[in-house]
C-alpha atoms as a PDB file:
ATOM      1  CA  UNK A   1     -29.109-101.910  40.017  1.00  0.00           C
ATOM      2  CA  UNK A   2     -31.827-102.636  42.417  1.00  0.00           C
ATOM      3  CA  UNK A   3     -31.606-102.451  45.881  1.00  0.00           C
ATOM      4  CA  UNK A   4     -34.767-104.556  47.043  1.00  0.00           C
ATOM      5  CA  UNK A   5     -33.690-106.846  49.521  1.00  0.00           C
ATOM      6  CA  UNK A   6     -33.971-110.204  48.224  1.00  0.00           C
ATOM      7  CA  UNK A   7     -37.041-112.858  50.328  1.00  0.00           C
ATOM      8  CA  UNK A   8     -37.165-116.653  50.714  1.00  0.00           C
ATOM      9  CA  UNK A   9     -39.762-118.062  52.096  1.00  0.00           C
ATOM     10  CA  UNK A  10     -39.029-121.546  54.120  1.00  0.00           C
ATOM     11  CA  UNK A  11     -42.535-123.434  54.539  1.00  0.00           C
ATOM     12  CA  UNK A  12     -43.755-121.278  51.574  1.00  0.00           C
ATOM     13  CA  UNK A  13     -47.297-124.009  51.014  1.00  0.00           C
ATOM     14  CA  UNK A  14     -48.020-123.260  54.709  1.00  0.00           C
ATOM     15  CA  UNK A  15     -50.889-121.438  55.274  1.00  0.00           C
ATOM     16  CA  UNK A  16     -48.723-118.316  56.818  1.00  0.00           C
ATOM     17  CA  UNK A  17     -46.456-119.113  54.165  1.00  0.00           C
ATOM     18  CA  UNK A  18     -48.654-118.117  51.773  1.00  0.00           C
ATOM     19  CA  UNK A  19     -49.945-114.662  53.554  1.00  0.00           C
ATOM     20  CA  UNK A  20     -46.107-114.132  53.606  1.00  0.00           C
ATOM     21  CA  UNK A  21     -45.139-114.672  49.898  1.00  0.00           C
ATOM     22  CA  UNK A  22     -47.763-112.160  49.378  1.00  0.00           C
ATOM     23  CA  UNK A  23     -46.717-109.540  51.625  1.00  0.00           C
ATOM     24  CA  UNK A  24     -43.330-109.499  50.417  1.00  0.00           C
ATOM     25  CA  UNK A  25     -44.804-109.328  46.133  1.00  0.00           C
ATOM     26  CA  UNK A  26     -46.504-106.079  47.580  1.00  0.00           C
ATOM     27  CA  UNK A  27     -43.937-104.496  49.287  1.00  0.00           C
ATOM     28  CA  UNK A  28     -42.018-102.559  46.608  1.00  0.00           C
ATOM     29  CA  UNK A  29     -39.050-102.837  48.797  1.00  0.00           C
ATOM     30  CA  UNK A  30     -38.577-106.383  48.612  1.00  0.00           C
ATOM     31  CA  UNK A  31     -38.586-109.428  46.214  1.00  0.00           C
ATOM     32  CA  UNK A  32     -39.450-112.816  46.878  1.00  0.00           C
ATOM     33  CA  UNK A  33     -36.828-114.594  45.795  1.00  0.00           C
ATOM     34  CA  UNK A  34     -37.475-118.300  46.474  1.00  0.00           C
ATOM     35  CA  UNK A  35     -40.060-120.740  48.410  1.00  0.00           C
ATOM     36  CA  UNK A  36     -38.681-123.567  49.848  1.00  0.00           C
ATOM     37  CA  UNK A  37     -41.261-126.354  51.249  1.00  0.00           C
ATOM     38  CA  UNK A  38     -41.590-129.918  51.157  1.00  0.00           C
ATOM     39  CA  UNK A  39     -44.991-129.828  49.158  1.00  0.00           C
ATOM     40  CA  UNK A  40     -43.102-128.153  46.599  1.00  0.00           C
ATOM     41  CA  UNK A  41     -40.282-130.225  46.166  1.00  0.00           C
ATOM     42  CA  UNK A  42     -37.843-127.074  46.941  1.00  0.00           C
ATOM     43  CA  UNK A  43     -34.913-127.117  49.707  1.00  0.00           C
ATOM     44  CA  UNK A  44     -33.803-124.771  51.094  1.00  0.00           C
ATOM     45  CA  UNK A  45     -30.563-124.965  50.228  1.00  0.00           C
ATOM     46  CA  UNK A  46     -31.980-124.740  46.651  1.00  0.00           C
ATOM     47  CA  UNK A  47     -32.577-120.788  47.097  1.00  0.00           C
ATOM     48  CA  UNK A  48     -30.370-119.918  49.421  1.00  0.00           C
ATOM     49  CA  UNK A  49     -28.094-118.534  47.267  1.00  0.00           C
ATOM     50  CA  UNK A  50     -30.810-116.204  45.841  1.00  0.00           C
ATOM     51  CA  UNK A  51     -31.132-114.683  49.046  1.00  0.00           C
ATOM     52  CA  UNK A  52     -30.403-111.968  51.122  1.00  0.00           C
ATOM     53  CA  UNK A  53     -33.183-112.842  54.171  1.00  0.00           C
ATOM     54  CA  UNK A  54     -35.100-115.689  54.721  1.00  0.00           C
ATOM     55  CA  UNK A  55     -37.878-115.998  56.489  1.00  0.00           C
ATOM     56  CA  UNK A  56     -39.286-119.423  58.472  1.00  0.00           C
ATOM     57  CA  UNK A  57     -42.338-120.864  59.824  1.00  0.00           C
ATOM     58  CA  UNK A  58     -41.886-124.672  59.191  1.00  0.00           C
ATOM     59  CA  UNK A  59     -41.857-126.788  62.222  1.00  0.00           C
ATOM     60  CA  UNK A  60     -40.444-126.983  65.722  1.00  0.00           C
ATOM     61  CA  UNK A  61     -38.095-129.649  64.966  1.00  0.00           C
ATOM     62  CA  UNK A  62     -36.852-128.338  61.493  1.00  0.00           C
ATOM     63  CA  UNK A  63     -36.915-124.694  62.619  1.00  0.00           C
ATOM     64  CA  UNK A  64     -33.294-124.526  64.171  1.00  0.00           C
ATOM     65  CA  UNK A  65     -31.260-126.668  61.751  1.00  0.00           C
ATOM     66  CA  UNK A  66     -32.837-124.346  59.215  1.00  0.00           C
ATOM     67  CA  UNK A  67     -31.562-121.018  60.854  1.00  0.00           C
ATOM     68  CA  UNK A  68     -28.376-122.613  61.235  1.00  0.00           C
ATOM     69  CA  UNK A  69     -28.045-123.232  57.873  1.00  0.00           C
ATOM     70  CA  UNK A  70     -29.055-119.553  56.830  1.00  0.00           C
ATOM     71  CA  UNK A  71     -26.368-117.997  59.039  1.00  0.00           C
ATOM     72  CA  UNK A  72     -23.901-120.241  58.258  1.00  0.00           C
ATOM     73  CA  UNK A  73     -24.334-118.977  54.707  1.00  0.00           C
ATOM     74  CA  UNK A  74     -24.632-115.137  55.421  1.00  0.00           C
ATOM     75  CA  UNK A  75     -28.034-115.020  54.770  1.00  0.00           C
ATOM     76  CA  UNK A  76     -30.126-113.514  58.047  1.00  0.00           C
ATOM     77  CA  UNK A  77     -32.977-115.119  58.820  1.00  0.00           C
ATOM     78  CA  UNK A  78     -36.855-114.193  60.694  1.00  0.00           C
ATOM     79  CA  UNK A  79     -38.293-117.163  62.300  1.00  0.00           C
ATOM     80  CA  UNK A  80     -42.077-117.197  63.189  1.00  0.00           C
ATOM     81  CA  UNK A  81     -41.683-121.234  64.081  1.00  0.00           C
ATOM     82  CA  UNK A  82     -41.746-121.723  67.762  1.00  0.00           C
ATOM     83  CA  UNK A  83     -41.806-124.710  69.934  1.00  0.00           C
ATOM     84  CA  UNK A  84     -37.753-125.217  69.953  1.00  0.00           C
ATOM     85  CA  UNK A  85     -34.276-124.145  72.092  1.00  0.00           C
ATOM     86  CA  UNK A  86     -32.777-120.649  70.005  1.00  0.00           C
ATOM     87  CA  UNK A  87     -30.021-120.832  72.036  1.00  0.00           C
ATOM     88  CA  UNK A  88     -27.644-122.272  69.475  1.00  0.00           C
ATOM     89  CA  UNK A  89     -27.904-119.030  66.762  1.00  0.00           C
ATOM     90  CA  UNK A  90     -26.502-117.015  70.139  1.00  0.00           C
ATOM     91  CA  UNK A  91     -23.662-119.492  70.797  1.00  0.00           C
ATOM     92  CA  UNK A  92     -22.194-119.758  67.756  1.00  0.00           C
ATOM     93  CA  UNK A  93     -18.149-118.758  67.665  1.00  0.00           C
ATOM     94  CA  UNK A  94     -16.675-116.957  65.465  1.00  0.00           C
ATOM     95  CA  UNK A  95     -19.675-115.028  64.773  1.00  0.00           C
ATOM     96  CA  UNK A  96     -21.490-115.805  61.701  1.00  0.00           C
ATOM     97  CA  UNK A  97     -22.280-113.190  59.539  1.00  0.00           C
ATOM     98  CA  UNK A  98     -25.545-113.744  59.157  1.00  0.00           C
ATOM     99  CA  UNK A  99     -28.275-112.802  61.882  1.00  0.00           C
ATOM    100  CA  UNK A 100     -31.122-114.481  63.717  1.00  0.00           C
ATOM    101  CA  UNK A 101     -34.493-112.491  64.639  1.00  0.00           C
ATOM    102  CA  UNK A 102     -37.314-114.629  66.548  1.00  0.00           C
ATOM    103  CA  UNK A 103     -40.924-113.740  67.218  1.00  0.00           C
ATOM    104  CA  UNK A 104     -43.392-116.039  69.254  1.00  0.00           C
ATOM    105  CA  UNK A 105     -45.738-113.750  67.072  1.00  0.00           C
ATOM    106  CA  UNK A 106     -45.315-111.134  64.630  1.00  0.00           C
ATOM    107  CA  UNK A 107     -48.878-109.636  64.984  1.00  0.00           C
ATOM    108  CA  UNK A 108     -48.520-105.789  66.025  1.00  0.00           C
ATOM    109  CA  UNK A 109     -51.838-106.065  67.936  1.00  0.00           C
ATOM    110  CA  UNK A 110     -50.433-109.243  69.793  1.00  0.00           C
ATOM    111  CA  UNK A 111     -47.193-106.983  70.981  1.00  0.00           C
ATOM    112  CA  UNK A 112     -49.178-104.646  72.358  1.00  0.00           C
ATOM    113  CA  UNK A 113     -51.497-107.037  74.771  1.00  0.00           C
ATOM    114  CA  UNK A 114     -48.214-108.383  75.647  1.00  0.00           C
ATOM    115  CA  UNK A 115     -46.639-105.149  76.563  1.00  0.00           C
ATOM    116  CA  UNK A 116     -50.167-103.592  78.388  1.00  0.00           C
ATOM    117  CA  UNK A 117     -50.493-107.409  80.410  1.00  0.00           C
ATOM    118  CA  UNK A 118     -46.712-106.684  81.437  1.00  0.00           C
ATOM    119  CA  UNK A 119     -47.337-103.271  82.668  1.00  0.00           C
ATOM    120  CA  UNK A 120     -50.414-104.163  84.469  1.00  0.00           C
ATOM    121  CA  UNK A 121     -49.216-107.307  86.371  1.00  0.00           C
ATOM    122  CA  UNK A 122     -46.809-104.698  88.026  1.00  0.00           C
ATOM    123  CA  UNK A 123     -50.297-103.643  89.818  1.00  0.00           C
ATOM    124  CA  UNK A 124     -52.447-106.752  90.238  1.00  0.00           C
ATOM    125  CA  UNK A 125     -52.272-109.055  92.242  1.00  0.00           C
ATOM    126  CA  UNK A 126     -52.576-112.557  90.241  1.00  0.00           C
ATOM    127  CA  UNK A 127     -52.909-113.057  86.669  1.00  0.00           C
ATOM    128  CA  UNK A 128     -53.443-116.279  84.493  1.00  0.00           C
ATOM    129  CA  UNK A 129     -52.988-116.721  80.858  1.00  0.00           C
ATOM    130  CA  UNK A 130     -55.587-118.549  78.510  1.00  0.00           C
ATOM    131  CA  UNK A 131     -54.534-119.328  74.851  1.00  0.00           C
ATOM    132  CA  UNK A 132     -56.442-120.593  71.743  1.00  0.00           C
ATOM    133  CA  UNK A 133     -55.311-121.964  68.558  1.00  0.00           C
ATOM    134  CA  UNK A 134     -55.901-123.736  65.631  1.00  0.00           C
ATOM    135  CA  UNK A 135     -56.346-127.737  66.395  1.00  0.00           C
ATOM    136  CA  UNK A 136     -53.106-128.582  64.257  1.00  0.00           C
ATOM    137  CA  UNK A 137     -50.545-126.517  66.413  1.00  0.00           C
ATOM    138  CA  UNK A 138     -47.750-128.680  67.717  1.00  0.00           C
ATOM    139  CA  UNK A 139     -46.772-127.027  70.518  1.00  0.00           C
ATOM    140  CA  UNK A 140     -48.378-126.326  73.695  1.00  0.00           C
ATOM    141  CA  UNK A 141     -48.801-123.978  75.155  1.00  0.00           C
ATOM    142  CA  UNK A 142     -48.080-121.442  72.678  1.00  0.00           C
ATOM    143  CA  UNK A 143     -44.636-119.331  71.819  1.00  0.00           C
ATOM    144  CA  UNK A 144     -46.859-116.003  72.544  1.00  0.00           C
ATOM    145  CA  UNK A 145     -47.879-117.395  75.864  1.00  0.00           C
ATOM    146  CA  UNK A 146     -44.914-118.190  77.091  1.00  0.00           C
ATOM    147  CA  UNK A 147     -43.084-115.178  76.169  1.00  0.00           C
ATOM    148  CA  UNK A 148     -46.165-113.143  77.930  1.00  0.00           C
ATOM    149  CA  UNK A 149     -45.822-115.021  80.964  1.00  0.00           C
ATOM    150  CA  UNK A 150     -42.276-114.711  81.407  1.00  0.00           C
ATOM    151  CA  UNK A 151     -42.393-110.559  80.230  1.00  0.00           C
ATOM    152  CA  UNK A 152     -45.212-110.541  83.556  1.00  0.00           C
ATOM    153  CA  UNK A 153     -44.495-109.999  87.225  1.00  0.00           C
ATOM    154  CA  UNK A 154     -44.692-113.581  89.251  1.00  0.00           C
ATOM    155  CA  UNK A 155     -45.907-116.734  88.455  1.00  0.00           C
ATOM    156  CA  UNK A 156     -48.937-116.603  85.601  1.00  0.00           C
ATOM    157  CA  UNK A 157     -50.270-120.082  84.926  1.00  0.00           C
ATOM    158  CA  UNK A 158     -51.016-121.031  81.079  1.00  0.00           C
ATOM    159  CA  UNK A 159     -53.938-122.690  79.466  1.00  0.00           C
ATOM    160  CA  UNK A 160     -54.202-123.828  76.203  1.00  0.00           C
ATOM    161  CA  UNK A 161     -57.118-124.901  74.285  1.00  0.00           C
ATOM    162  CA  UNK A 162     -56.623-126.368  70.484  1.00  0.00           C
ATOM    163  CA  UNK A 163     -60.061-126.342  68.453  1.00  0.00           C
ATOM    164  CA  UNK A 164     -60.939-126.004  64.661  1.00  0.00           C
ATOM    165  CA  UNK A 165     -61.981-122.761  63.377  1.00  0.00           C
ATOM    166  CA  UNK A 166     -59.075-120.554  65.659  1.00  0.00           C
ATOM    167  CA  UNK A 167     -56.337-119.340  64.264  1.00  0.00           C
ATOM    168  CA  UNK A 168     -54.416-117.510  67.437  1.00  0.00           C
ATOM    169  CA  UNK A 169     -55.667-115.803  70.396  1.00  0.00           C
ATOM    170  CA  UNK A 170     -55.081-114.704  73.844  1.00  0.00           C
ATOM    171  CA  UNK A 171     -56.708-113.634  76.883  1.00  0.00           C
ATOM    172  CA  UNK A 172     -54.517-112.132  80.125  1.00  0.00           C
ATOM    173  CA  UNK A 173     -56.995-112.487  83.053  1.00  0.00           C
ATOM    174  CA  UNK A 174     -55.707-110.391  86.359  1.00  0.00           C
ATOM    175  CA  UNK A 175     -57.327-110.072  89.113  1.00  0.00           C
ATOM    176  CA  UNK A 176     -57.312-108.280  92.563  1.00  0.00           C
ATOM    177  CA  UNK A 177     -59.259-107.212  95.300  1.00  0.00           C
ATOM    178  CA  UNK A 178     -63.121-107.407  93.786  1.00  0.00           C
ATOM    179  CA  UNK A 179     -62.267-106.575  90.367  1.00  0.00           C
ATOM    180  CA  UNK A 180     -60.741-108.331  87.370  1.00  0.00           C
ATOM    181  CA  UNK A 181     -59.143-107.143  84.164  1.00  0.00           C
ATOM    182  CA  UNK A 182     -59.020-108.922  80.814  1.00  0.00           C
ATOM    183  CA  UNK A 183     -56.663-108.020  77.841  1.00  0.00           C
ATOM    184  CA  UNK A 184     -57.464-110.025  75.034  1.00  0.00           C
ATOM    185  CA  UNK A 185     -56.108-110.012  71.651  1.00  0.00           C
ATOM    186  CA  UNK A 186     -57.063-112.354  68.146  1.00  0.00           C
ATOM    187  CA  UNK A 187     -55.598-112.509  65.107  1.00  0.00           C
ATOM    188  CA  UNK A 188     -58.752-113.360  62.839  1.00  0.00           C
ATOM    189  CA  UNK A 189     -56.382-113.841  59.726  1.00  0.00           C
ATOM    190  CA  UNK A 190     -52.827-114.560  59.240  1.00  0.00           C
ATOM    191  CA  UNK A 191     -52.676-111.560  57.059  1.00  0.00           C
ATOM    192  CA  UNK A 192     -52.294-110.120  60.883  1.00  0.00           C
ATOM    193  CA  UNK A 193     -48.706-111.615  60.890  1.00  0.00           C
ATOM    194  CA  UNK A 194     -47.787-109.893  57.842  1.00  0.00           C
ATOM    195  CA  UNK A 195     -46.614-106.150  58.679  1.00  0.00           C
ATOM    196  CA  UNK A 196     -44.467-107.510  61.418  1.00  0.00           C
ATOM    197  CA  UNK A 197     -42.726-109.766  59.575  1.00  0.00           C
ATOM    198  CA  UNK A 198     -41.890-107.405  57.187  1.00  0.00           C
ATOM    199  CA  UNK A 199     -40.155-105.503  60.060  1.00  0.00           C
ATOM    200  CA  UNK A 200     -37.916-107.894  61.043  1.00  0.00           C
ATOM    201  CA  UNK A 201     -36.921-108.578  57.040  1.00  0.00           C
ATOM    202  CA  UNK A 202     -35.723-104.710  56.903  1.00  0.00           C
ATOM    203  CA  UNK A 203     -34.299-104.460  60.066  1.00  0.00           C
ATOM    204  CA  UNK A 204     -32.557-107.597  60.932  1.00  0.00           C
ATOM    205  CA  UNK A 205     -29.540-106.792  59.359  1.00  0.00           C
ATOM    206  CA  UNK A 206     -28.589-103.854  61.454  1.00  0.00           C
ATOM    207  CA  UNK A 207     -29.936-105.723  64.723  1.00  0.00           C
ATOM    208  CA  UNK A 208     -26.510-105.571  66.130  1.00  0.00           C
ATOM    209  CA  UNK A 209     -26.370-108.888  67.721  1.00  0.00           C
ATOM    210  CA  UNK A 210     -26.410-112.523  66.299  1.00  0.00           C
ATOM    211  CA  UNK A 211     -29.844-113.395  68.070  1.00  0.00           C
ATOM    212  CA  UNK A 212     -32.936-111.210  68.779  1.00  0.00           C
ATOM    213  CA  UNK A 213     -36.242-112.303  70.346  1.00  0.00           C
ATOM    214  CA  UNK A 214     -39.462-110.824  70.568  1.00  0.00           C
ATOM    215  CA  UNK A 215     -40.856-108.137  68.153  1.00  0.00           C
ATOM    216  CA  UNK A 216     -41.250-106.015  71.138  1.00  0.00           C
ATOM    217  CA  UNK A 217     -37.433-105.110  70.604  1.00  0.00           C
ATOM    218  CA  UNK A 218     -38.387-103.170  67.135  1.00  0.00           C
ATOM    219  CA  UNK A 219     -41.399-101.989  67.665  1.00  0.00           C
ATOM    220  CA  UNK A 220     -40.325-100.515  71.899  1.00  0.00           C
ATOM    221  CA  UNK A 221     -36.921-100.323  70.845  1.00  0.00           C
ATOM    222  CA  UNK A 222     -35.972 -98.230  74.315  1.00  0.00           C
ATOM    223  CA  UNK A 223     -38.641 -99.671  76.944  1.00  0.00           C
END
C-alpha cells in the first residue's frame, strides 16, 4: 500500500496552478490527486474525497470558503491565495481535524529577504517597502508586503506598482545616517513557489495547531 500523500490542486488552470501540479507529479512522495478550477469544469468538492491535502491559490474572495470546506472534511489544506481575513480556520470550535497552513509567499528566497529586512530594521533607522507584480493581481499591496512590514521594527510604508511582464518582487529600502541598504528579492518564475509549497504539503499535518502563517515558521522553526 502506498504511502504518498495524496494532492489536489484548487485553481489547478492558474498559472501557479500549473507550476504546482507539476511539482507534486515529480515529487515521488506525493500524488496529485485532483484539480479543481472553474476552467475545468471541476469543484472542489468533486475531489475532495480523493484527498489527503489540498493546496489553493484561487482568489481572495473564494480562498476562505474553500479552506473551510477542506477542514471541515479532514482534509488539511496550503493556501498561497492572499488578499482575505484567515481568522475564521483559527476560530473554529470543536476543532476540526483538518489543518490550515498560509503563506503570503512560498518562495524560499522571498523568506529569507523577509527574515534579513526584519533583522536589519532592528538597526536602521527608517525603512520603506516597494512591491511589484504582475498587472492582474487583485490585491494591493501584496500578502508578502504586508507580512514584511508587520515582521519589521516601526512603521514601514508600502508601495505597490502592477505592470505586465512582473511576476513578484520586492525591494526593502532602509536608511540611516548617510547610508542606505536595499534587500531585494524576485521570483523570475513561479517554478520559485514550488519547493515551498511542497513543505507545507508534508508538514502541515503535524503543524500542531489549526492555523499557521508564514513559511518562516518551517523553514526558522525556533527564531
Amino acid at each position: 500500500m502506498s504511502s504518498s500523500l495524496r494532492v489536489g490542486v484548487a485553481g489547478a488552470a492558474g498559472r501557479v496552478g500549473r507550476a504546482i501540479c507539476d511539482g507534486v507529479e515529480a515529487a515521488d512522495d506525493l500524488v496529485l490527486a485532483g484539480r479543481a478550477d472553474p476552467a475545468l469544469d471541476t469543484p472542489l468538492e468533486a475531489i475532495l474525497g480523493d484527498c489527503d491535502v489540498v493546496v489553493d491559490f484561487t482568489r481572495p474572495d473564494t480562498a476562505l470558503d474553500n479552506a473551510l470546506t477542506c477542514v471541515r472534511a479532514g482534509v488539511h489544506v496550503v493556501i498561497g491565495t492572499t488578499g482575505f481575513d484567515p481568522a475564521p480556520l483559527a476560530e473554529i470550535t470543536p476543532r476540526p481535524p483538518g489543518n490550515a497552513f498560509l503563506a503570503p509567499n512560498f518562495a524560499i528566497g522571498a523568506v529569507l529577504m523577509m527574515k534579513f529586512a526584519t533583522e536589519a530594521s532592528r538597526y536602521m533607522a527608517g525603512a520603506e517597502i516597494v512591491e511589484l507584480h504582475r498587472d492582474g493581481k487583485l490585491d494591493k499591496p501584496s500578502g508578502t508586503a504586508k507580512r514584511t512590514a508587520e515582521l519589521m521594527e516601526g512603521e514601514v510604508p508600502i508601495h505597490s506598482i502592477r505592470l505586465p511582464g512582473l511576476v513578484a518582487h520586492q525591494e526593502v529600502i532602509l536608511g540611516d545616517v548617510g547610508q542606505t541598504l536595499t534587500i531585494r528579492h524576485d521570483s523570475l518564475d513561479r517554478t520559485s513557489f514550488v519547493p515551498g509549497v511542497l513543505l507545507a504539503v508534508r508538514r502541515v499535518a503535524d503543524q500542531g495547531a489549526p492555523l499557521v502563517v508564514g513559511l518562516e515558521r518551517l523553514l526558522f522553526p525556533d527564531a
